[in-house]
C-alpha atoms as a PDB file:
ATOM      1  CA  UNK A   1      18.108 134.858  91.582  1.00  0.00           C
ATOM      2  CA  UNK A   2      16.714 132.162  89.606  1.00  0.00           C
ATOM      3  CA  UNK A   3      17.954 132.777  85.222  1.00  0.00           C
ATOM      4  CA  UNK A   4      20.720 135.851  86.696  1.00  0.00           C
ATOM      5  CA  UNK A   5      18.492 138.465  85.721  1.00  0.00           C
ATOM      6  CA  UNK A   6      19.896 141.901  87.233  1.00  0.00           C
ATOM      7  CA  UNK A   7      18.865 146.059  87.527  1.00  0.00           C
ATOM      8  CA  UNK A   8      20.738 145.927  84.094  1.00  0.00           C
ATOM      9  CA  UNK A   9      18.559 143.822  82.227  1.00  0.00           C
ATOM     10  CA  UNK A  10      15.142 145.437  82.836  1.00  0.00           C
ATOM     11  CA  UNK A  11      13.338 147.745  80.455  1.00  0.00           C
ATOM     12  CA  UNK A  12      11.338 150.739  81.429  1.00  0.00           C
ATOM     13  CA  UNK A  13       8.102 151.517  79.102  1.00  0.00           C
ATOM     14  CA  UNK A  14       8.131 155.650  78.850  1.00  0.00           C
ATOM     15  CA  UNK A  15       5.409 157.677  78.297  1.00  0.00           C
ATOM     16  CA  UNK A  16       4.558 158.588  74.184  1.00  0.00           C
ATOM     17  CA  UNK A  17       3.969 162.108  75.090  1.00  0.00           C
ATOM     18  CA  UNK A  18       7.939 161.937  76.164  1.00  0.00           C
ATOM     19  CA  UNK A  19       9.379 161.186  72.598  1.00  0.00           C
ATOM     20  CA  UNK A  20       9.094 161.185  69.140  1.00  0.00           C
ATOM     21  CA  UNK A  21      10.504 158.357  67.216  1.00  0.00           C
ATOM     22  CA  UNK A  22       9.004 156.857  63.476  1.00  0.00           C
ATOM     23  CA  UNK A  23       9.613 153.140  63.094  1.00  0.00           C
ATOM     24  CA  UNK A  24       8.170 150.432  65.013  1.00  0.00           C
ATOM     25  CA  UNK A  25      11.234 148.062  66.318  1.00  0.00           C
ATOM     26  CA  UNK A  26       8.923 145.165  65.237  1.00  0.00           C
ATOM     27  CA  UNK A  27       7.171 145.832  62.241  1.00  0.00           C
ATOM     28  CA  UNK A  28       9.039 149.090  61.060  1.00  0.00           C
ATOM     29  CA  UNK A  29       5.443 150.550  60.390  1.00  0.00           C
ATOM     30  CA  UNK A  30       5.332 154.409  61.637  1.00  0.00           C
ATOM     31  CA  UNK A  31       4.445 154.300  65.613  1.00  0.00           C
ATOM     32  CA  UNK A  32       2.671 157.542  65.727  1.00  0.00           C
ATOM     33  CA  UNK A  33      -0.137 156.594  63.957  1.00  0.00           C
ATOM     34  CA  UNK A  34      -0.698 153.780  66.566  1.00  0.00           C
ATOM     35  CA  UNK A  35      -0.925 153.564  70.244  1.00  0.00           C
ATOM     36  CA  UNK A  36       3.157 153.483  70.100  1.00  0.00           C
ATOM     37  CA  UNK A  37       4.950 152.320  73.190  1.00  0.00           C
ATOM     38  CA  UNK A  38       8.261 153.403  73.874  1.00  0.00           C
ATOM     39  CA  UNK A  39      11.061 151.402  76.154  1.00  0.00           C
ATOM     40  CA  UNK A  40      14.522 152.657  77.253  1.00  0.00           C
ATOM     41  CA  UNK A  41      16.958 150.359  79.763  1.00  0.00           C
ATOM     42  CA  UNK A  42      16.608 152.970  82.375  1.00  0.00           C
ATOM     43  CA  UNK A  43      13.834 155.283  83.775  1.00  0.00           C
ATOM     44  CA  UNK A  44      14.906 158.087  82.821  1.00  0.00           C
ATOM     45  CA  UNK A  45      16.723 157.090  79.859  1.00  0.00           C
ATOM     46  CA  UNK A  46      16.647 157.530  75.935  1.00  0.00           C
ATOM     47  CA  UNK A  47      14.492 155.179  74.116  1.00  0.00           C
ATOM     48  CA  UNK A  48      16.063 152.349  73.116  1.00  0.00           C
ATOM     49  CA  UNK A  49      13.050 150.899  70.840  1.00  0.00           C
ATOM     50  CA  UNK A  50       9.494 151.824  69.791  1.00  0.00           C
ATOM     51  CA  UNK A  51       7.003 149.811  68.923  1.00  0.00           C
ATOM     52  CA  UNK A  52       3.053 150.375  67.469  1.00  0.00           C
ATOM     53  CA  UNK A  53       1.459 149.201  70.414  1.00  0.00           C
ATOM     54  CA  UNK A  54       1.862 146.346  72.946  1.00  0.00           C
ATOM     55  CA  UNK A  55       0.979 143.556  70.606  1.00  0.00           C
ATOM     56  CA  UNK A  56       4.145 144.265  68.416  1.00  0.00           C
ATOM     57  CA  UNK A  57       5.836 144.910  71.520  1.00  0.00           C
ATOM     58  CA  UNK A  58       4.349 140.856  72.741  1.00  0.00           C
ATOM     59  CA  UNK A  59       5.926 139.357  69.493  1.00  0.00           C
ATOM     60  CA  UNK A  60       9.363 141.355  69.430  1.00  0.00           C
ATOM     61  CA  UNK A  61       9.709 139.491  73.025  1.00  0.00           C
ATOM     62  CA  UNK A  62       8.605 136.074  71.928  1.00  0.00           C
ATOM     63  CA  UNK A  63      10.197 136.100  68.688  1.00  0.00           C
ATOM     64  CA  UNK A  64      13.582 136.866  70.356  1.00  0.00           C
ATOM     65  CA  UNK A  65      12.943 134.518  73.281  1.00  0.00           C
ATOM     66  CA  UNK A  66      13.796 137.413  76.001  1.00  0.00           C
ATOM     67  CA  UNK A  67      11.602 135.455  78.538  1.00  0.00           C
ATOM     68  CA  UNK A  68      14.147 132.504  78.187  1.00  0.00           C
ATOM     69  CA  UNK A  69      16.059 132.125  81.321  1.00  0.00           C
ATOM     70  CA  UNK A  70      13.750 134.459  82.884  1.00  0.00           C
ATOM     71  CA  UNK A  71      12.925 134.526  86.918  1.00  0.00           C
ATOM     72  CA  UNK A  72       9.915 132.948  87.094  1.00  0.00           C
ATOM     73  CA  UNK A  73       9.617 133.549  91.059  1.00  0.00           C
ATOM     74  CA  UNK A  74      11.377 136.158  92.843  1.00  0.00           C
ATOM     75  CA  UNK A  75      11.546 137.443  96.524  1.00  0.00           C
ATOM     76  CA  UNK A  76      14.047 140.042  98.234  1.00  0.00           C
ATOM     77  CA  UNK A  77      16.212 137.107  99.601  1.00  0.00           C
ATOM     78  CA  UNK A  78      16.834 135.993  96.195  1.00  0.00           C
END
């Protein structure tokens, strides 16, 4: 698979009704009065960060370059 990307590196997005954190991961503003996203590294997992909504959530990714090395393509095969 084209950058080595496995089940280990993705990120789920949970729903906000699910769990109450403060901070944004981004901005450190307070997510709740927002429209606060909320990711965890599995499904069913604990959060793992929070962030106001999905523009602080867009530049937290591109500010920490986690689309570098990315798949750009994928297919079962792979």
């Amino acid at each position: 698979m084209c950058g080595g990307s496995t089940d280990a590196d993705k990120t789920f997005v949970l729903p906000a009704a699910s769990v109450r954190m403060t901070a944004c991961t981004y901005c450190g503003c307070p997510v709740e009065t927002h429209d606060p996203v909320f990711v965890s590294e599995s499904p069913d997992g604990e959060p793992t960060a929070q962030f106001c909504n999905y523009g602080c959530l867009s530049a937290h990714i591109d500010e920490a370059g986690l689309t570098t090395g990315t798949a750009c393509e994928w297919s079962p095969a792979q």
